[in-house]
PDB file of N, CA and C in Angstrom:
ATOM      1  N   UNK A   1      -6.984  17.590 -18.753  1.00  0.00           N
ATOM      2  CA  UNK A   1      -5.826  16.796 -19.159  1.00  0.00           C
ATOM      3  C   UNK A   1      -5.055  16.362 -17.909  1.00  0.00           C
ATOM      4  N   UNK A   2      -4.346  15.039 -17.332  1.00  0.00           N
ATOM      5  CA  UNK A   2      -3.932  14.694 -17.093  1.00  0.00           C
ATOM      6  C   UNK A   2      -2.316  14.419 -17.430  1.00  0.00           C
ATOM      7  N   UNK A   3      -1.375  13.862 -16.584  1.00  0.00           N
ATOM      8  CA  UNK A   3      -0.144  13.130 -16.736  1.00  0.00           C
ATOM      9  C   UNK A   3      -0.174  12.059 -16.812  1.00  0.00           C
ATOM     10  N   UNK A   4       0.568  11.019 -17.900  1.00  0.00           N
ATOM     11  CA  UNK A   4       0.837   9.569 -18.225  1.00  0.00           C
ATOM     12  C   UNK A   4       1.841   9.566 -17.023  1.00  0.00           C
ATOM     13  N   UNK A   5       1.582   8.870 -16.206  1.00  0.00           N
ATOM     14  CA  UNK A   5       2.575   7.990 -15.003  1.00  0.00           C
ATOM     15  C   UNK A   5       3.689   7.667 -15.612  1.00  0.00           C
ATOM     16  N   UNK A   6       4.066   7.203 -16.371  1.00  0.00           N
ATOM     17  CA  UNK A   6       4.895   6.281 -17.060  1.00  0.00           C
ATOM     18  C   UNK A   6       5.518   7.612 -18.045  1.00  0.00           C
ATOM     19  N   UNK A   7       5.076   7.873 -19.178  1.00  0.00           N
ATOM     20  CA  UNK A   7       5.946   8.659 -19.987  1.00  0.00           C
ATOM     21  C   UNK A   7       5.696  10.306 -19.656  1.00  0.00           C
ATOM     22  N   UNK A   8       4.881  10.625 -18.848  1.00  0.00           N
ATOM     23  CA  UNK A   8       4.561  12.222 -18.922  1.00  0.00           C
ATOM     24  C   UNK A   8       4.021  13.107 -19.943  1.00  0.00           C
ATOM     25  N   UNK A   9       3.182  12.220 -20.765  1.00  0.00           N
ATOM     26  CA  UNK A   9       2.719  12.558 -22.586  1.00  0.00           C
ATOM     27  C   UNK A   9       1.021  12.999 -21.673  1.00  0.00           C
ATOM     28  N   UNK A  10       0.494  14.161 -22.248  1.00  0.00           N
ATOM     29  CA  UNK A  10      -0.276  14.849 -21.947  1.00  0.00           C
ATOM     30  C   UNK A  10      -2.009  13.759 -22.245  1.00  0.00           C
ATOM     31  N   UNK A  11      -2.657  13.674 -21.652  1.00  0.00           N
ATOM     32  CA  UNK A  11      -3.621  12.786 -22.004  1.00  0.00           C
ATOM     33  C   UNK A  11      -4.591  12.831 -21.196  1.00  0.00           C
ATOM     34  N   UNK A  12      -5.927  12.966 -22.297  1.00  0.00           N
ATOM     35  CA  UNK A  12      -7.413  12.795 -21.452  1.00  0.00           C
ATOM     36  C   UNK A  12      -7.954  12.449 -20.649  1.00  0.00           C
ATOM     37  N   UNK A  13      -8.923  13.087 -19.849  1.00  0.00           N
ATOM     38  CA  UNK A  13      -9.230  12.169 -18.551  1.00  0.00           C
ATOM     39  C   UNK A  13     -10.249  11.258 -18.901  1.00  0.00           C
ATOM     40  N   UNK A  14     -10.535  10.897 -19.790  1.00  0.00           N
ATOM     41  CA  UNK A  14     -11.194   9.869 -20.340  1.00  0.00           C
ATOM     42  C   UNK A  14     -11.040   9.245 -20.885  1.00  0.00           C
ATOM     43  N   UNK A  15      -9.213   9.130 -21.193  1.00  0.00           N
ATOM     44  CA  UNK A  15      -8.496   7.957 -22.160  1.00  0.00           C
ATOM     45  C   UNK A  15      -8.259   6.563 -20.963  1.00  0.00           C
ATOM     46  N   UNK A  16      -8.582   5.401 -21.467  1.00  0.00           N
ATOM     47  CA  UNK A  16      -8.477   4.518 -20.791  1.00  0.00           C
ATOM     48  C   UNK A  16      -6.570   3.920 -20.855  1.00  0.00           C
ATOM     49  N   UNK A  17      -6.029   4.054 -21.903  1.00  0.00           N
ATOM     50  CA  UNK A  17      -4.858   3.908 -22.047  1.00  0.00           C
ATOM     51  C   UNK A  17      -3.722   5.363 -22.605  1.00  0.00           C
ATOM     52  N   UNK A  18      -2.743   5.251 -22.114  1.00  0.00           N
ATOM     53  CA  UNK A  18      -1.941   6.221 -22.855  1.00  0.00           C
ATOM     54  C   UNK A  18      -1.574   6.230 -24.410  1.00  0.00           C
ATOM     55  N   UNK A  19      -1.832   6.885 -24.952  1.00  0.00           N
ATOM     56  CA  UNK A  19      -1.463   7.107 -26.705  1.00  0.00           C
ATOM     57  C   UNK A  19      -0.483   6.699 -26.679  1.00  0.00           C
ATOM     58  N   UNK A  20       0.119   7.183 -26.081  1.00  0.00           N
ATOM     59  CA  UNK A  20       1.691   7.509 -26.357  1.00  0.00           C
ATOM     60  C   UNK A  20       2.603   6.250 -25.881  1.00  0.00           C
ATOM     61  N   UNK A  21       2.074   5.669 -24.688  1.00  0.00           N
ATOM     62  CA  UNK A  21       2.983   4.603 -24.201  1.00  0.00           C
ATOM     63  C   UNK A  21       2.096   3.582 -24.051  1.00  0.00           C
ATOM     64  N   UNK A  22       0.585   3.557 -24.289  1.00  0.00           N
ATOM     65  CA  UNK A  22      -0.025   2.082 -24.102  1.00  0.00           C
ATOM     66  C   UNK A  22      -0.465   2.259 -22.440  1.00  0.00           C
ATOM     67  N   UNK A  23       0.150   2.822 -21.902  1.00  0.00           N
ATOM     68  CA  UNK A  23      -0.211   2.652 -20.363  1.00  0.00           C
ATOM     69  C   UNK A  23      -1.785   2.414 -19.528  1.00  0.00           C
ATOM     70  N   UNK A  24      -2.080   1.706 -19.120  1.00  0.00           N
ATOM     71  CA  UNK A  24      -3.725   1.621 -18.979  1.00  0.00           C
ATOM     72  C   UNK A  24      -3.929   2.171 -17.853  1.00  0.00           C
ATOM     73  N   UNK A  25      -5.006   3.173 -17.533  1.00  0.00           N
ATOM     74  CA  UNK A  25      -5.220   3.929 -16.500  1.00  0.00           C
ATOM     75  C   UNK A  25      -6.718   3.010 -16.167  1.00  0.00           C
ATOM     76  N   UNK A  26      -6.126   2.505 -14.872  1.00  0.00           N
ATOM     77  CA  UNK A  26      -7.277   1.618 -13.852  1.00  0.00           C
ATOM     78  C   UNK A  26      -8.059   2.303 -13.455  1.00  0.00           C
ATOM     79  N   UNK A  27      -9.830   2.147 -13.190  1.00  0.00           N
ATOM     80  CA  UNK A  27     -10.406   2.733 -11.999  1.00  0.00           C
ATOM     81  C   UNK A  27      -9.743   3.023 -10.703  1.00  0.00           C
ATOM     82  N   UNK A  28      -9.271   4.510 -11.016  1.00  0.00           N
ATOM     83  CA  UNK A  28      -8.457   5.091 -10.243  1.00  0.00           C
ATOM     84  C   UNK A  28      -9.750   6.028  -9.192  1.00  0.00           C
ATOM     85  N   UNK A  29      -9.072   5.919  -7.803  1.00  0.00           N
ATOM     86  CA  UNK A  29      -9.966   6.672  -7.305  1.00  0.00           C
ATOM     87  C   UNK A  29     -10.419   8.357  -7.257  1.00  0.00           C
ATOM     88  N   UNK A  30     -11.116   9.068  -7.167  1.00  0.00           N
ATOM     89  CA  UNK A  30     -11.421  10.267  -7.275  1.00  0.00           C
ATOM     90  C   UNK A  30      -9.840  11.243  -6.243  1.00  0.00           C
ATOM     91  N   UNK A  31      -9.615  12.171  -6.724  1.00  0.00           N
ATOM     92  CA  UNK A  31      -8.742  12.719  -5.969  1.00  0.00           C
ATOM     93  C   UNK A  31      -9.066  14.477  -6.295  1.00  0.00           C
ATOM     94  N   UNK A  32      -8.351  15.142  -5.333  1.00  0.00           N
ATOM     95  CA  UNK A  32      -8.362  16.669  -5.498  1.00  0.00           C
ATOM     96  C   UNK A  32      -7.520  16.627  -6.040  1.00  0.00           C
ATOM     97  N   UNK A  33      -7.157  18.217  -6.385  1.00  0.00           N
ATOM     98  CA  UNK A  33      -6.000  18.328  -7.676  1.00  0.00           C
ATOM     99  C   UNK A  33      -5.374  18.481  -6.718  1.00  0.00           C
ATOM    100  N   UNK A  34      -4.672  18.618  -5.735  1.00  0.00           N
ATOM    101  CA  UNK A  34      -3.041  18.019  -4.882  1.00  0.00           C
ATOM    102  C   UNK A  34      -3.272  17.115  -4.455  1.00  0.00           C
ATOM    103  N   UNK A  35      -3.708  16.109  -4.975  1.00  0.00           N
ATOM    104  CA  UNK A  35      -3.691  14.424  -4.363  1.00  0.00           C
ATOM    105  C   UNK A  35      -4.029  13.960  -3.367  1.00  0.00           C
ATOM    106  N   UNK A  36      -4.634  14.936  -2.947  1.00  0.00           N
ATOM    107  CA  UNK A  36      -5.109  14.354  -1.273  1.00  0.00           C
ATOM    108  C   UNK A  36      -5.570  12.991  -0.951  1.00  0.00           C
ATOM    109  N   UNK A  37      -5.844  12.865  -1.985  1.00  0.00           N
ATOM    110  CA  UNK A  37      -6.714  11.263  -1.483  1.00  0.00           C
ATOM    111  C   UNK A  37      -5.595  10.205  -1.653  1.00  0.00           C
ATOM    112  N   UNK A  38      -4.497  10.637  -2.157  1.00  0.00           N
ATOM    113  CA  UNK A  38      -3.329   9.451  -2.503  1.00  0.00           C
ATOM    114  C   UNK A  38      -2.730   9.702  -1.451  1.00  0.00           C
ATOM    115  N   UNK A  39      -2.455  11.354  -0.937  1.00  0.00           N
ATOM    116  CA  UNK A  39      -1.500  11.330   0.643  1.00  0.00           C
ATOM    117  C   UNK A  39      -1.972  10.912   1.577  1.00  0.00           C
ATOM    118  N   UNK A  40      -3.838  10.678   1.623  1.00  0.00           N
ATOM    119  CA  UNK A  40      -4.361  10.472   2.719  1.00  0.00           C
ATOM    120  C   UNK A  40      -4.137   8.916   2.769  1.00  0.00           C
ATOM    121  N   UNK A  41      -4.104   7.889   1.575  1.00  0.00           N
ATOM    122  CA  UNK A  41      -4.205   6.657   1.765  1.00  0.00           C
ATOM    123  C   UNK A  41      -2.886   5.800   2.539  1.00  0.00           C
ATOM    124  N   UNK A  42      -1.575   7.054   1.701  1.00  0.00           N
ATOM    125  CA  UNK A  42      -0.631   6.747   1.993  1.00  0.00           C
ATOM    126  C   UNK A  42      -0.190   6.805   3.756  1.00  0.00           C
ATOM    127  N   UNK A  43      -0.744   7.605   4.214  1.00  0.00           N
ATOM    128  CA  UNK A  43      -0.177   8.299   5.418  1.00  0.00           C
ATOM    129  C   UNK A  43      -0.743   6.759   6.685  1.00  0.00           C
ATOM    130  N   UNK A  44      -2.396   6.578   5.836  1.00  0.00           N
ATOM    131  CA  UNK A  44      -3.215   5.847   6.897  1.00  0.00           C
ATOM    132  C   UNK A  44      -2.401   4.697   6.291  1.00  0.00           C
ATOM    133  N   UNK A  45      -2.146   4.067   5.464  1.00  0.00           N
ATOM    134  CA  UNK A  45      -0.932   3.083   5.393  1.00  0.00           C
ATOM    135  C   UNK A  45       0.433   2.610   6.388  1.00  0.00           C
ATOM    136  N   UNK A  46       0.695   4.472   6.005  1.00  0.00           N
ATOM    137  CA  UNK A  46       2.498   4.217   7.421  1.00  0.00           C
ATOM    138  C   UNK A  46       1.964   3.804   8.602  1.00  0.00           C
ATOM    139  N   UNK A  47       0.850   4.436   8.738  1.00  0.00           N
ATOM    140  CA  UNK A  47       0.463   4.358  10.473  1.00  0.00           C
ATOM    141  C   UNK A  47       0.287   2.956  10.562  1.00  0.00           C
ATOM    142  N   UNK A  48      -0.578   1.992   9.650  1.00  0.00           N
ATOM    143  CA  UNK A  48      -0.866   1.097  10.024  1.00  0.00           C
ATOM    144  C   UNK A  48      -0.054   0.142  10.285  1.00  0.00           C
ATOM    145  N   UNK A  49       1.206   0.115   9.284  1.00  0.00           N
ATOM    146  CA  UNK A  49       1.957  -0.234   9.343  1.00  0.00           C
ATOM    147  C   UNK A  49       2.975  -0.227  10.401  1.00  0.00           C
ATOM    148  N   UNK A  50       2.894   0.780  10.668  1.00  0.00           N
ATOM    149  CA  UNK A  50       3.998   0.837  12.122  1.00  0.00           C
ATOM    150  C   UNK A  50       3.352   0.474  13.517  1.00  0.00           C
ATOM    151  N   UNK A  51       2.051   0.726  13.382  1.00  0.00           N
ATOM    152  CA  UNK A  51       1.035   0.051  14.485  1.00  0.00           C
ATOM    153  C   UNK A  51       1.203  -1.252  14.509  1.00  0.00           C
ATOM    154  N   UNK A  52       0.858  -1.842  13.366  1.00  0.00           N
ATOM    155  CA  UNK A  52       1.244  -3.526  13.256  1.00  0.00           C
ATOM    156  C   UNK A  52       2.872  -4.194  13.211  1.00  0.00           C
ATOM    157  N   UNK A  53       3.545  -3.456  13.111  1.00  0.00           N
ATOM    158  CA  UNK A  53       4.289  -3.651  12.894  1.00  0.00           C
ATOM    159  C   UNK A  53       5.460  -3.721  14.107  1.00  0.00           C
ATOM    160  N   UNK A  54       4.762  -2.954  14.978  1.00  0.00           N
ATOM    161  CA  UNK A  54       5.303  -3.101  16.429  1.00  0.00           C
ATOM    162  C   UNK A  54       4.684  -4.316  17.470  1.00  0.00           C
ATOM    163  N   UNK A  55       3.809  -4.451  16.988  1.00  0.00           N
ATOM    164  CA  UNK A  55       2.918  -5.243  17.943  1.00  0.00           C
ATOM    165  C   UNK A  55       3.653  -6.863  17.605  1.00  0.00           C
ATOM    166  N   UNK A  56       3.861  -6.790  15.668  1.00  0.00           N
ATOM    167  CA  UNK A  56       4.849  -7.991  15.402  1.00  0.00           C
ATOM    168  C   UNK A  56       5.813  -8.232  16.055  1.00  0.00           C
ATOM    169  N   UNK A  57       6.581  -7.292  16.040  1.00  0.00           N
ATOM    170  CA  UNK A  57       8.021  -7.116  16.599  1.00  0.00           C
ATOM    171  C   UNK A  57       8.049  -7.642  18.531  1.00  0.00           C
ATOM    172  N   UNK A  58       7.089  -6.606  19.009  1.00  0.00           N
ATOM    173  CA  UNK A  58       6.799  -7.361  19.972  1.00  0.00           C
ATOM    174  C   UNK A  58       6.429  -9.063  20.408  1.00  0.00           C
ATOM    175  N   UNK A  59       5.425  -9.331  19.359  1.00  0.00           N
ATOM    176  CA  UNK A  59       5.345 -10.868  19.524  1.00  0.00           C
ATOM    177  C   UNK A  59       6.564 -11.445  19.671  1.00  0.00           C
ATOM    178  N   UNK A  60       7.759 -11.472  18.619  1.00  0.00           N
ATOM    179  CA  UNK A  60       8.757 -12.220  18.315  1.00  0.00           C
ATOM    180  C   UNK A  60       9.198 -12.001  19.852  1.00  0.00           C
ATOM    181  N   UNK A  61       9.669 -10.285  20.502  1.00  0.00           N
ATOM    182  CA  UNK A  61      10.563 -10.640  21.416  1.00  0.00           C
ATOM    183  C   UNK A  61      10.035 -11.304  22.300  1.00  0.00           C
ATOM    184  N   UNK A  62       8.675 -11.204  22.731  1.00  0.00           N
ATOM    185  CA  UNK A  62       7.884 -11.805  24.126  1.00  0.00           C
ATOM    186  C   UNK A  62       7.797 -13.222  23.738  1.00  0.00           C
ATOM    187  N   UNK A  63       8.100 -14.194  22.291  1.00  0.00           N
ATOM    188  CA  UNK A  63       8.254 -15.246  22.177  1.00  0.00           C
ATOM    189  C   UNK A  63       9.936 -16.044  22.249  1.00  0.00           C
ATOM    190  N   UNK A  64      10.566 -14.899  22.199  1.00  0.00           N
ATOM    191  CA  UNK A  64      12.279 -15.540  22.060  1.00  0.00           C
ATOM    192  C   UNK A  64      12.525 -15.034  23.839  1.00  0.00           C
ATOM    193  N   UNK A  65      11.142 -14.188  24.421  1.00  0.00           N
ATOM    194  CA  UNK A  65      12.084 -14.502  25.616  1.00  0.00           C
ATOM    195  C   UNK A  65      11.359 -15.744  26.752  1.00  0.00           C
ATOM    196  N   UNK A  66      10.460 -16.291  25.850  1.00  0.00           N
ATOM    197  CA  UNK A  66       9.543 -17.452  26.704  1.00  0.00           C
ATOM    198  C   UNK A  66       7.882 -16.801  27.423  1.00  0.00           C
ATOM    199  N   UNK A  67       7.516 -15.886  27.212  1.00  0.00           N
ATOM    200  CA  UNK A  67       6.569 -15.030  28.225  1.00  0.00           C
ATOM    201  C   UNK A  67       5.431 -15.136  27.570  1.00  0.00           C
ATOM    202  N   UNK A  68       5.131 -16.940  27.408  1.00  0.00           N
ATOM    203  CA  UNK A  68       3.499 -17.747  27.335  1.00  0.00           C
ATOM    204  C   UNK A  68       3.188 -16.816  26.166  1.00  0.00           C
ATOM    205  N   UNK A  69       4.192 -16.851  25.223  1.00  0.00           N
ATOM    206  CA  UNK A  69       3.137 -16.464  23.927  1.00  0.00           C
ATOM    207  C   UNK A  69       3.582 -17.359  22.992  1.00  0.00           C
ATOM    208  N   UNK A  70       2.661 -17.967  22.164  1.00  0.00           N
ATOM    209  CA  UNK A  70       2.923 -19.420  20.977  1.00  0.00           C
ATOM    210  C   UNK A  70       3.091 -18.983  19.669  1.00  0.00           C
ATOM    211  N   UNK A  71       3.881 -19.520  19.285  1.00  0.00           N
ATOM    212  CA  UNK A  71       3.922 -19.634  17.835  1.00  0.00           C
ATOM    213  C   UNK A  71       2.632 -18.391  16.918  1.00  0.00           C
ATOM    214  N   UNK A  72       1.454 -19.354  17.517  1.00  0.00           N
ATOM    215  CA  UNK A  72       0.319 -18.514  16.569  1.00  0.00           C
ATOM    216  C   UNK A  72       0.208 -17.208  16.633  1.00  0.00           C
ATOM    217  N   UNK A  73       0.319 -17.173  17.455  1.00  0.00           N
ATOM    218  CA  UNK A  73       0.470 -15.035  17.708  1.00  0.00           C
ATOM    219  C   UNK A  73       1.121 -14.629  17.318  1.00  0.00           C
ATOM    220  N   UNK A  74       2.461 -15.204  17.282  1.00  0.00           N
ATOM    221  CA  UNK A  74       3.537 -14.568  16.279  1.00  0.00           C
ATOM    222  C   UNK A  74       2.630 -14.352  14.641  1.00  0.00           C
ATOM    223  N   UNK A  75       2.290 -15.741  14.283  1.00  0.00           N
ATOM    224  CA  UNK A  75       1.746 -15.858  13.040  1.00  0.00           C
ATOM    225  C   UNK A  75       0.380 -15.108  12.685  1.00  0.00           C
ATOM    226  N   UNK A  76      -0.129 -14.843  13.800  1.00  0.00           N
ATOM    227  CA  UNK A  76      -1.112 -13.997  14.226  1.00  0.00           C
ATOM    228  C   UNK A  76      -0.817 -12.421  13.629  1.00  0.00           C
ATOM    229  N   UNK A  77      -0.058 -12.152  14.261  1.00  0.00           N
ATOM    230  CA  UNK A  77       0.152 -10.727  13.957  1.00  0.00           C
ATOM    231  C   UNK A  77       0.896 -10.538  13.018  1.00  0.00           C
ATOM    232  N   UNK A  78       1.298 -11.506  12.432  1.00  0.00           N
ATOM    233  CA  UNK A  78       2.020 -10.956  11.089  1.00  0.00           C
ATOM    234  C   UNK A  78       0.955 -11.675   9.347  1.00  0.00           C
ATOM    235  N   UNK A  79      -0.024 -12.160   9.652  1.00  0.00           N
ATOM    236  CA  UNK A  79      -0.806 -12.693   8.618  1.00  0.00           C
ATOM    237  C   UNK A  79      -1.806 -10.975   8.742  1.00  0.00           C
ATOM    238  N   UNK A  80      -2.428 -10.452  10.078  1.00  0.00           N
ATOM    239  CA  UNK A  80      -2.692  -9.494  10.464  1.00  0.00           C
ATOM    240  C   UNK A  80      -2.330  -8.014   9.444  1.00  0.00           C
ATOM    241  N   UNK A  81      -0.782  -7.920   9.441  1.00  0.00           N
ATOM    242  CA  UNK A  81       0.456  -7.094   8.723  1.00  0.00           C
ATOM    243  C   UNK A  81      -0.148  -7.392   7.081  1.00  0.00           C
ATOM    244  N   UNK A  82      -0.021  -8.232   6.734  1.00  0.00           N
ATOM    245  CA  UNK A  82      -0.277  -8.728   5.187  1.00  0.00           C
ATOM    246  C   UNK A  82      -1.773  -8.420   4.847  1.00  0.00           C
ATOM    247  N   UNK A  83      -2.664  -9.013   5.252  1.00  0.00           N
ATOM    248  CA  UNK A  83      -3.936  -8.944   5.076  1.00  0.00           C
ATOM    249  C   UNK A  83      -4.348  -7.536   5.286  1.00  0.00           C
ATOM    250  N   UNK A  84      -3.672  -6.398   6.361  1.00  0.00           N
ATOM    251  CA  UNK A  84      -4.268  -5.330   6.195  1.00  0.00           C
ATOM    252  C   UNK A  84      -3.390  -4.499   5.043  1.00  0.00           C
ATOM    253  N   UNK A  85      -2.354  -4.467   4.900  1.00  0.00           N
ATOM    254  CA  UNK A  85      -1.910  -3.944   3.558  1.00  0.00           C
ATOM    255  C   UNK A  85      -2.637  -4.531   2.166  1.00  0.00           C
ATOM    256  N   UNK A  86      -3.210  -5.654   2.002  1.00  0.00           N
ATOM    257  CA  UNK A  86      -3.863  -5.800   0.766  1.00  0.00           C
ATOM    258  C   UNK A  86      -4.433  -5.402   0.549  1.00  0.00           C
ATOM    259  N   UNK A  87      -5.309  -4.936   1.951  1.00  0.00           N
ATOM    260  CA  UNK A  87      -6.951  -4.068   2.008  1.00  0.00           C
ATOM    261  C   UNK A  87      -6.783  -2.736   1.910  1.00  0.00           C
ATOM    262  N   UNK A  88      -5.613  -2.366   2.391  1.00  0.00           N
ATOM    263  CA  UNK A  88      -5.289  -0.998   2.624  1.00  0.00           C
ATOM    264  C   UNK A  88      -4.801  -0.266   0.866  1.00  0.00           C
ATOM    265  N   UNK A  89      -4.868  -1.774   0.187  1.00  0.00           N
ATOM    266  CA  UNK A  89      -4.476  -1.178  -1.311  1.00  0.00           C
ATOM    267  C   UNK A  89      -2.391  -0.887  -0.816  1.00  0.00           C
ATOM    268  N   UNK A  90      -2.144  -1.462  -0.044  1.00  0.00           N
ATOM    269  CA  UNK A  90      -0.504  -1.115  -0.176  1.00  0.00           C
ATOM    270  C   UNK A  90       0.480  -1.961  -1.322  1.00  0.00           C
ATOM    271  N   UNK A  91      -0.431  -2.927  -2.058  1.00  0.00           N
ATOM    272  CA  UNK A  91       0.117  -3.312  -2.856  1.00  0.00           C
ATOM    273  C   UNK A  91       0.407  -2.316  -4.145  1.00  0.00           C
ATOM    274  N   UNK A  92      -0.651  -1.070  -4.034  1.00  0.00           N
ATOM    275  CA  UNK A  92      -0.294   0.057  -5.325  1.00  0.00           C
ATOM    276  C   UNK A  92       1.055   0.879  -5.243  1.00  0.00           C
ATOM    277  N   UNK A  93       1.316   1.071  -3.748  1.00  0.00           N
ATOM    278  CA  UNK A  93       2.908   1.541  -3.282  1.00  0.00           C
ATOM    279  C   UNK A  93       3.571   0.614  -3.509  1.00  0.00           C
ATOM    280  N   UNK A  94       3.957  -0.303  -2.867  1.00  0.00           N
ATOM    281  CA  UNK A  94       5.019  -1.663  -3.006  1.00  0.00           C
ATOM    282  C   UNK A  94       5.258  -2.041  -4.677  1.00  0.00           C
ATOM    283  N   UNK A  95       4.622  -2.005  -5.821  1.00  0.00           N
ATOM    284  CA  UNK A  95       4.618  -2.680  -6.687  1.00  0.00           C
ATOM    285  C   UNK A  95       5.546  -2.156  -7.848  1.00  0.00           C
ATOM    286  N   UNK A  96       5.645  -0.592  -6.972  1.00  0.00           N
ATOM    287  CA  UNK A  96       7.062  -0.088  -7.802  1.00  0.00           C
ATOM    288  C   UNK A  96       8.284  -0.552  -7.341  1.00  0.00           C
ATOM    289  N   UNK A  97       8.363  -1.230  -6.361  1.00  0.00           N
ATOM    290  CA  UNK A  97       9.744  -2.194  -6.318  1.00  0.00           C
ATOM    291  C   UNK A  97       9.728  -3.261  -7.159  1.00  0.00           C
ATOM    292  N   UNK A  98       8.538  -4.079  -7.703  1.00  0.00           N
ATOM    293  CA  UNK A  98       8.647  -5.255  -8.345  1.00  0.00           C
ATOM    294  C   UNK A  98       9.472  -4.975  -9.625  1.00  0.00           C
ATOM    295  N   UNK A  99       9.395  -3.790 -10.123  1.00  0.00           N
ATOM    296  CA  UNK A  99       9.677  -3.641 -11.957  1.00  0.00           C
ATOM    297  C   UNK A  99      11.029  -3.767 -11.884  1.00  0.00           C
TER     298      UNK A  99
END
């Protein structure tokens, strides 16, 4: 037995939706029972994120202070930022801000 995400109503690991709330449980990936595989995705996420995310930051300043870097690199490293969070599945974190 599992937890419904959504309502906490006790449910099969072979129910495709929750009884109780409708909730549809996606091909979710395999995990240990303390989640390892969700902390591990998450963690290689922050990193990536802050890896890319500096290198962005950098573009902008080495472009606002003139030091021969163009436009595209800026755009470079931040299409970079996006495209690896899609892959990285960071849209499954982020999407609890949308609701």
């Amino acid at each position: 037995m599992m937890k419904c995400p959504e309502c906490q109503h006790d449910v099969s690991e072979a129910a495709r939706t929750c009884p109780q709330c409708g909730h549809p449980f996606v091909d979710q990936p395999a995990s240990t029972a303390d989640g390892s595989t969700s902390a591990a995705r998450k963690w290689i996420l922050i990193v990536f994120n802050v890896i890319v995310g500096l290198w962005f930051v950098s573009e902008i300043v080495d472009y606002i202070d003139g030091n021969n870097v163009y436009e595209t690199d800026v755009l470079e490293s931040l299409a970079v930022l996006i495209i690896g969070n899609l892959v990285l599945g960071g849209y499954k974190y982020f999407r609890q801000f949308l609701k």
